[in-house]
PDB file of N, CA and C in Angstrom:
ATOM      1  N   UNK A   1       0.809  -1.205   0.000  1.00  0.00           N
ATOM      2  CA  UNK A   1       0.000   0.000   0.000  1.00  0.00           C
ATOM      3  C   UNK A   1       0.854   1.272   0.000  1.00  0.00           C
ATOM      4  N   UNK A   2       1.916   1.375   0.768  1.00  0.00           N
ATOM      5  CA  UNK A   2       2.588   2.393   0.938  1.00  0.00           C
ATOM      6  C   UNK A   2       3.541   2.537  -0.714  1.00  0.00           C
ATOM      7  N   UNK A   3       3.679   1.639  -1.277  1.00  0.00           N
ATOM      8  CA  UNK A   3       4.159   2.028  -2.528  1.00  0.00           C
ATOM      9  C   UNK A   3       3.151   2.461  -3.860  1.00  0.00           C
ATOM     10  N   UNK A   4       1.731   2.275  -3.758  1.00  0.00           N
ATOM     11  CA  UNK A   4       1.047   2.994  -4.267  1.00  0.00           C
ATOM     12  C   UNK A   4       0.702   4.344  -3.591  1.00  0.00           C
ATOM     13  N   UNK A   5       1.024   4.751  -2.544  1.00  0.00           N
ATOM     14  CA  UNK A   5       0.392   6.238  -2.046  1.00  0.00           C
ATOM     15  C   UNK A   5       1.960   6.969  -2.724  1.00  0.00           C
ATOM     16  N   UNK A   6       2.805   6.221  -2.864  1.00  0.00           N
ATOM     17  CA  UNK A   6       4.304   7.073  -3.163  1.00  0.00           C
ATOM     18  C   UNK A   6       4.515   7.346  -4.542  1.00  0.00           C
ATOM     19  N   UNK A   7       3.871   6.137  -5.268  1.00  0.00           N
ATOM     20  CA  UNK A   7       3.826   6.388  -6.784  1.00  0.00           C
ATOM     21  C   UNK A   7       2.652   7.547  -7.537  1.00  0.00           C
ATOM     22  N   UNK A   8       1.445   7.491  -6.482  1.00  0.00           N
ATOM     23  CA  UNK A   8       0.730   8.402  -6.868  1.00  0.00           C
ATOM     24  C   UNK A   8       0.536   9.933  -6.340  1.00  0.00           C
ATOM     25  N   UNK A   9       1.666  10.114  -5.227  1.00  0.00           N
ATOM     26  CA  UNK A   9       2.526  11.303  -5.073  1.00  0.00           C
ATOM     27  C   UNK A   9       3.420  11.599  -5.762  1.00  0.00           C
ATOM     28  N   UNK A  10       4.164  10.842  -6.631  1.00  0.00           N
ATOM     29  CA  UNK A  10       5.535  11.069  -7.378  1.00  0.00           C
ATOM     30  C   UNK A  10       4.461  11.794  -8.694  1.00  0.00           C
ATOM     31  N   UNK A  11       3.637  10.612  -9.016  1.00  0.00           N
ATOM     32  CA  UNK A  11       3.270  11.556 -10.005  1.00  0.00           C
ATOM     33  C   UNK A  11       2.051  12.757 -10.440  1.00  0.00           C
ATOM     34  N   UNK A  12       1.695  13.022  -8.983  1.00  0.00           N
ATOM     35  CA  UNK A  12       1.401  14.501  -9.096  1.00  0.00           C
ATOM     36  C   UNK A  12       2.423  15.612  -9.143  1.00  0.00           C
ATOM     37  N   UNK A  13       3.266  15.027  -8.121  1.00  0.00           N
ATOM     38  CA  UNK A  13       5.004  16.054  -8.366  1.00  0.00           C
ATOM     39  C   UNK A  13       4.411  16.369  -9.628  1.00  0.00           C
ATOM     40  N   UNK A  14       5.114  15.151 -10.381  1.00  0.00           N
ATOM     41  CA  UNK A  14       5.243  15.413 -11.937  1.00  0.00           C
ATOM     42  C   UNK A  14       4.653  15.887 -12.520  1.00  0.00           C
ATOM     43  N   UNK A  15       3.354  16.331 -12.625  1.00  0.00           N
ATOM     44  CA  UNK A  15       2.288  16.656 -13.554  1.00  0.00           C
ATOM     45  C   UNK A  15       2.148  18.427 -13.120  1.00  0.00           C
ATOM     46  N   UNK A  16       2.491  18.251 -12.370  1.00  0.00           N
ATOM     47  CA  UNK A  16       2.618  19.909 -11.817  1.00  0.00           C
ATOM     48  C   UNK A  16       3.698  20.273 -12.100  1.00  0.00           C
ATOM     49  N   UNK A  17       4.815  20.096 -11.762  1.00  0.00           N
ATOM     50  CA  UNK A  17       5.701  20.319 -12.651  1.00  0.00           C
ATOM     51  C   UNK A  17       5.927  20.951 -14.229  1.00  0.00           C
ATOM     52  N   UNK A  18       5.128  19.470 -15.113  1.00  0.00           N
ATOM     53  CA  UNK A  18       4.734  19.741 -15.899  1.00  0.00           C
ATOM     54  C   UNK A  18       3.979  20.517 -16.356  1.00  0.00           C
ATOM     55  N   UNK A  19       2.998  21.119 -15.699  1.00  0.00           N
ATOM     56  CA  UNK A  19       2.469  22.007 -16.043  1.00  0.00           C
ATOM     57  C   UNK A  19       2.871  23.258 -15.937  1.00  0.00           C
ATOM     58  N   UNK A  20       4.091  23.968 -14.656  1.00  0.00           N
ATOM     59  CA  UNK A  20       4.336  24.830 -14.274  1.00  0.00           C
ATOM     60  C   UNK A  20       5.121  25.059 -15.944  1.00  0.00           C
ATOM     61  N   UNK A  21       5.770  23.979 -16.441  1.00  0.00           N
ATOM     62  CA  UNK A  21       6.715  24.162 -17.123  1.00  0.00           C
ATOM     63  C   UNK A  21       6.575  24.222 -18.632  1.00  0.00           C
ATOM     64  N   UNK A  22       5.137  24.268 -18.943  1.00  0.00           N
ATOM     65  CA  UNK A  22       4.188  24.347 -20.424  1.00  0.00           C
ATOM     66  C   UNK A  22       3.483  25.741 -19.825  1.00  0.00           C
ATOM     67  N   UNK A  23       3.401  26.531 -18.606  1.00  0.00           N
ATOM     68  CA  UNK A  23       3.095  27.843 -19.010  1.00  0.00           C
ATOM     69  C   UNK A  23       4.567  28.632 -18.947  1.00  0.00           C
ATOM     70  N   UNK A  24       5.533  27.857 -18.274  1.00  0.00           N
ATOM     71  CA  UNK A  24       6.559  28.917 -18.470  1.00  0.00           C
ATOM     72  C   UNK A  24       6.816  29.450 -19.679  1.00  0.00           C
ATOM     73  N   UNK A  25       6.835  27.983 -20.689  1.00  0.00           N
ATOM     74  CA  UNK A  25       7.183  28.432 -22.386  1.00  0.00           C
ATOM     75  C   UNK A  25       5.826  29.107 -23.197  1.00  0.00           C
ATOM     76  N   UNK A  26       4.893  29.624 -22.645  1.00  0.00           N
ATOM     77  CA  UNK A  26       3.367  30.284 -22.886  1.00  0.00           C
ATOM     78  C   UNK A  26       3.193  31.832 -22.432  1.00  0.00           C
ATOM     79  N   UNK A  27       4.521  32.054 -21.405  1.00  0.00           N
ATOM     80  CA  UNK A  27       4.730  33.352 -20.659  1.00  0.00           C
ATOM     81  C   UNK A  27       4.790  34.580 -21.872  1.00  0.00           C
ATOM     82  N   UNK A  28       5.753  34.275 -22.695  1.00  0.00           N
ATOM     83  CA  UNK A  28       5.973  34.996 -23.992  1.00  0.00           C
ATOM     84  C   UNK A  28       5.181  35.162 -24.860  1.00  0.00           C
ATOM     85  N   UNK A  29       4.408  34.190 -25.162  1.00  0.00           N
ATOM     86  CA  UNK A  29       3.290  34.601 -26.197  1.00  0.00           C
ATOM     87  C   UNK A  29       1.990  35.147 -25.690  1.00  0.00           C
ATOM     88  N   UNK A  30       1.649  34.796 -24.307  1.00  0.00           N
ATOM     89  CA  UNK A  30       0.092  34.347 -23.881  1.00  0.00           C
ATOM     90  C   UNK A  30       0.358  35.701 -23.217  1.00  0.00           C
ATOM     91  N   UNK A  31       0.787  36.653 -22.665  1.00  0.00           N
ATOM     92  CA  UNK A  31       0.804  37.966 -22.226  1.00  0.00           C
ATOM     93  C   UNK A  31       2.118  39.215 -22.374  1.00  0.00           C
ATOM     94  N   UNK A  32       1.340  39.513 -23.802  1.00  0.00           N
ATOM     95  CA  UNK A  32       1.626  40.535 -24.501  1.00  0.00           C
ATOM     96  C   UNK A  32       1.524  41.776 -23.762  1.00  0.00           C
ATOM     97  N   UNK A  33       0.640  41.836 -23.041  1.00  0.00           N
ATOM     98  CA  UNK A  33       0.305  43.196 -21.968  1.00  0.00           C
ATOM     99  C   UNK A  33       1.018  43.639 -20.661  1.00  0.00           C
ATOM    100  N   UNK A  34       1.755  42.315 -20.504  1.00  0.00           N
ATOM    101  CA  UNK A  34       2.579  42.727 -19.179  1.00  0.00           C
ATOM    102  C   UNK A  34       3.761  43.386 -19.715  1.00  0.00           C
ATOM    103  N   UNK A  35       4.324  44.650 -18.893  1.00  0.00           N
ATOM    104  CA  UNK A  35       5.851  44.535 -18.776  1.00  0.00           C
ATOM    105  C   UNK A  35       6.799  43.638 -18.881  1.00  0.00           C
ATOM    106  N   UNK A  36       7.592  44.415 -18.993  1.00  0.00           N
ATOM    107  CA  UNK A  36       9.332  43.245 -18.922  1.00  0.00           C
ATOM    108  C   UNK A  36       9.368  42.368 -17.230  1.00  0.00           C
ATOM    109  N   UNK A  37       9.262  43.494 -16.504  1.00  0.00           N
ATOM    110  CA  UNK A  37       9.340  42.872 -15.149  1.00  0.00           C
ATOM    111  C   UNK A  37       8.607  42.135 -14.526  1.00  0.00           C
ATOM    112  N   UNK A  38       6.960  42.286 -14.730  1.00  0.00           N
ATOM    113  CA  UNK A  38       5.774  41.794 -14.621  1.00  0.00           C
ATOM    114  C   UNK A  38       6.108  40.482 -15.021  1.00  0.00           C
ATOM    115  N   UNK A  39       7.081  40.004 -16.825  1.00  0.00           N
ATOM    116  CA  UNK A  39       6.914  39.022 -17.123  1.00  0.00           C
ATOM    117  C   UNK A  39       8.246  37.906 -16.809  1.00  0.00           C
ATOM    118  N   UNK A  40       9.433  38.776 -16.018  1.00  0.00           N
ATOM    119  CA  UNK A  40      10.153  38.156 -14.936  1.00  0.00           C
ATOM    120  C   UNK A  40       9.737  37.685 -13.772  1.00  0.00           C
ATOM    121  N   UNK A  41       8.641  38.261 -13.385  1.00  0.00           N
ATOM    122  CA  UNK A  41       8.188  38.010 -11.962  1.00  0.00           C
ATOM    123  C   UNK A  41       7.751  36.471 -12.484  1.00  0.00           C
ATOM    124  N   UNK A  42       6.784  36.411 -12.995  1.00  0.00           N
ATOM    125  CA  UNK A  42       5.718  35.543 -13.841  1.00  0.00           C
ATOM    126  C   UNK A  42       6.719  34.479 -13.938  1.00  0.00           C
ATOM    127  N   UNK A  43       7.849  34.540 -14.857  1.00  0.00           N
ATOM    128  CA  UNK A  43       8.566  33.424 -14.902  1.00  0.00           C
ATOM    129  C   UNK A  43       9.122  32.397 -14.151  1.00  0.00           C
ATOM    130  N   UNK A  44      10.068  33.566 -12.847  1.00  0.00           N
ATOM    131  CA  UNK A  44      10.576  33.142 -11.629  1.00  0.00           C
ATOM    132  C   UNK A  44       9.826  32.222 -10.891  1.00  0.00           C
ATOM    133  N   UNK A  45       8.263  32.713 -11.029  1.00  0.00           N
ATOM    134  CA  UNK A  45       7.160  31.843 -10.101  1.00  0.00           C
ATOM    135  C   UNK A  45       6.941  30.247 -10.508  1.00  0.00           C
ATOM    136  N   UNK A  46       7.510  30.841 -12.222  1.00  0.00           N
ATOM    137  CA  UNK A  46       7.438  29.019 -12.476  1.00  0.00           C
ATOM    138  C   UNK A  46       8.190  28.845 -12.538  1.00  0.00           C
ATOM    139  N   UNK A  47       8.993  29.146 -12.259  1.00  0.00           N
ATOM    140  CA  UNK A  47      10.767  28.244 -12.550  1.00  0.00           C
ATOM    141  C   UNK A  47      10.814  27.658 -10.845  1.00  0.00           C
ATOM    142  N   UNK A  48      10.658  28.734  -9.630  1.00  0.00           N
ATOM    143  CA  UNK A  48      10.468  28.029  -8.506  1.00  0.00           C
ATOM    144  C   UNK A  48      10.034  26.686  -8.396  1.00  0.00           C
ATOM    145  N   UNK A  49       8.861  27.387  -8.799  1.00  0.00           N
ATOM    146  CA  UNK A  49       7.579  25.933  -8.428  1.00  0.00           C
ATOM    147  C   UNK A  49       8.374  24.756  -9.205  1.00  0.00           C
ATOM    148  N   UNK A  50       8.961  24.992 -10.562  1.00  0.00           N
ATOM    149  CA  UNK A  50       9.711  23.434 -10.854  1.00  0.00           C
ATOM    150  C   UNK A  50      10.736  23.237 -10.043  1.00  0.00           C
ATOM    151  N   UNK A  51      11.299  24.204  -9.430  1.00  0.00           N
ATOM    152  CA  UNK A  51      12.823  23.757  -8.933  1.00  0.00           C
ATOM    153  C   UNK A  51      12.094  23.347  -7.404  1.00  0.00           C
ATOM    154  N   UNK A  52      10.783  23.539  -7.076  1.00  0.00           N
ATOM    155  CA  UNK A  52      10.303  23.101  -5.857  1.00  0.00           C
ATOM    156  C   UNK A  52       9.857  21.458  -6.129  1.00  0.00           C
ATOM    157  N   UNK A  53       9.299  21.474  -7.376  1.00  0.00           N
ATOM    158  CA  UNK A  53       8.759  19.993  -7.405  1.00  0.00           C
ATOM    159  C   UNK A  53      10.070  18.866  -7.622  1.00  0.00           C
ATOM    160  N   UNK A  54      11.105  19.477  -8.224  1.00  0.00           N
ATOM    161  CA  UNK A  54      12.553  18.907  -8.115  1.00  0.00           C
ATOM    162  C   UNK A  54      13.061  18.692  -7.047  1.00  0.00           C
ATOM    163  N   UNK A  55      12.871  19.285  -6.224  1.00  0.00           N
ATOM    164  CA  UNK A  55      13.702  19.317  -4.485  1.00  0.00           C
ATOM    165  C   UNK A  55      12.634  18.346  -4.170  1.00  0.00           C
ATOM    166  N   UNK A  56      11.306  18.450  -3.932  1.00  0.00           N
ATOM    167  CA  UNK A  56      10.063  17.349  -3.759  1.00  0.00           C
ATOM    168  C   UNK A  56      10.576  16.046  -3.995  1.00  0.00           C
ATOM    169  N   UNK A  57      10.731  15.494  -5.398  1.00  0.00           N
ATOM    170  CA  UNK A  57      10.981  14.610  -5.819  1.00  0.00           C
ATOM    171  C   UNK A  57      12.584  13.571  -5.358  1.00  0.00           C
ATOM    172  N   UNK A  58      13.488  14.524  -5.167  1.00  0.00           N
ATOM    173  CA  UNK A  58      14.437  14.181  -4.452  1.00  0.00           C
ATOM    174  C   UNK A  58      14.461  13.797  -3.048  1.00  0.00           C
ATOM    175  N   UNK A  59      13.374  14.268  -2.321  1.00  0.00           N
ATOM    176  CA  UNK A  59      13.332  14.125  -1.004  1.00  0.00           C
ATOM    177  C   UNK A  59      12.361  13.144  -0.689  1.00  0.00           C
ATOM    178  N   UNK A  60      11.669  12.594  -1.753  1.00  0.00           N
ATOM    179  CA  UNK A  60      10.541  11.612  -1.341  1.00  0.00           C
ATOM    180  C   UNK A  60      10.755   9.928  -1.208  1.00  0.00           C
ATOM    181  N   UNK A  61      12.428   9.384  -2.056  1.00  0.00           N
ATOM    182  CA  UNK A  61      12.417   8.473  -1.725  1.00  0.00           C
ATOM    183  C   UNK A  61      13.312   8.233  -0.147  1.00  0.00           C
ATOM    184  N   UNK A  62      13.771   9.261   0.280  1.00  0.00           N
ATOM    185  CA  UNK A  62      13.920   9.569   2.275  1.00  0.00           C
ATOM    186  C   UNK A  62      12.919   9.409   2.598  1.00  0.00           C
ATOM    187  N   UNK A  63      11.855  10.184   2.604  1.00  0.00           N
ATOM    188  CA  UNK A  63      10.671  10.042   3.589  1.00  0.00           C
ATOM    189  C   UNK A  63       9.923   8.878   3.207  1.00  0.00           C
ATOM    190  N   UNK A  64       9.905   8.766   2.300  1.00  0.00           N
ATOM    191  CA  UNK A  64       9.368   7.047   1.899  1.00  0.00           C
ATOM    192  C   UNK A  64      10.096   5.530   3.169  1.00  0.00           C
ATOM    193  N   UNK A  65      11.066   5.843   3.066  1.00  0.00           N
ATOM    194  CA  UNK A  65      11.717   4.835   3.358  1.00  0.00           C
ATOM    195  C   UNK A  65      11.741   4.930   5.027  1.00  0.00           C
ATOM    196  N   UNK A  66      11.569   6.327   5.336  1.00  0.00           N
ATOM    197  CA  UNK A  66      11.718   6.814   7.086  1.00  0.00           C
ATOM    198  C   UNK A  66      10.318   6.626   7.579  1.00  0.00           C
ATOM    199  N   UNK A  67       9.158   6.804   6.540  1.00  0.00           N
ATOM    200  CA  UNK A  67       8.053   6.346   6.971  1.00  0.00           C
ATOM    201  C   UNK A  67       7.420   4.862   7.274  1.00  0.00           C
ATOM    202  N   UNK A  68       7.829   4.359   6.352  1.00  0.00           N
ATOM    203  CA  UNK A  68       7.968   2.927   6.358  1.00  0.00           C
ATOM    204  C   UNK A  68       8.778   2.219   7.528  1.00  0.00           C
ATOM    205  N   UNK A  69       9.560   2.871   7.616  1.00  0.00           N
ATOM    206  CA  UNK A  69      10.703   1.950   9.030  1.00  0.00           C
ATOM    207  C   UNK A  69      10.083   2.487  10.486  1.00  0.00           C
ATOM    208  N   UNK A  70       8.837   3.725  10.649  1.00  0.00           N
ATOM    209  CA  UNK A  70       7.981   3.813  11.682  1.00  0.00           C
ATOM    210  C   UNK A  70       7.080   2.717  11.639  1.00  0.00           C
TER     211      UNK A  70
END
């Protein structure tokens, strides 16, 4: 059981991720109206959020394994 609750956490990571990372490349076309900075801000927010679901993903087969040995 505990390896299906981990596989179907891994791949929400992923899909969010993924998604953060199909509007990052949408930032440029899909808002023409923002500023330069407006559309740095915008970016940064998704570049986080992937470099958050990256740190996520790295840290889940630890807590996997620390949960399991409780």
């Amino acid at each position: 059981m505990p390896h299906i609750l981990l596989s179907l956490v891994t791949i929400s990571v992923i899909w969010f991720a993924w998604l953060n990372f199909k509007l990052l490349g949408r930032v440029r076309a899909g808002d023409a109206d923002l500023s330069e900075e407006e559309r740095q801000k915008q970016q940064m927010k998704y570049i986080m959020r992937i470099v958050t679901c990256l740190i996520t993903l790295a840290i889940l087969p630890f807590l996997f394994t620390v949960l399991i040995d409780l």
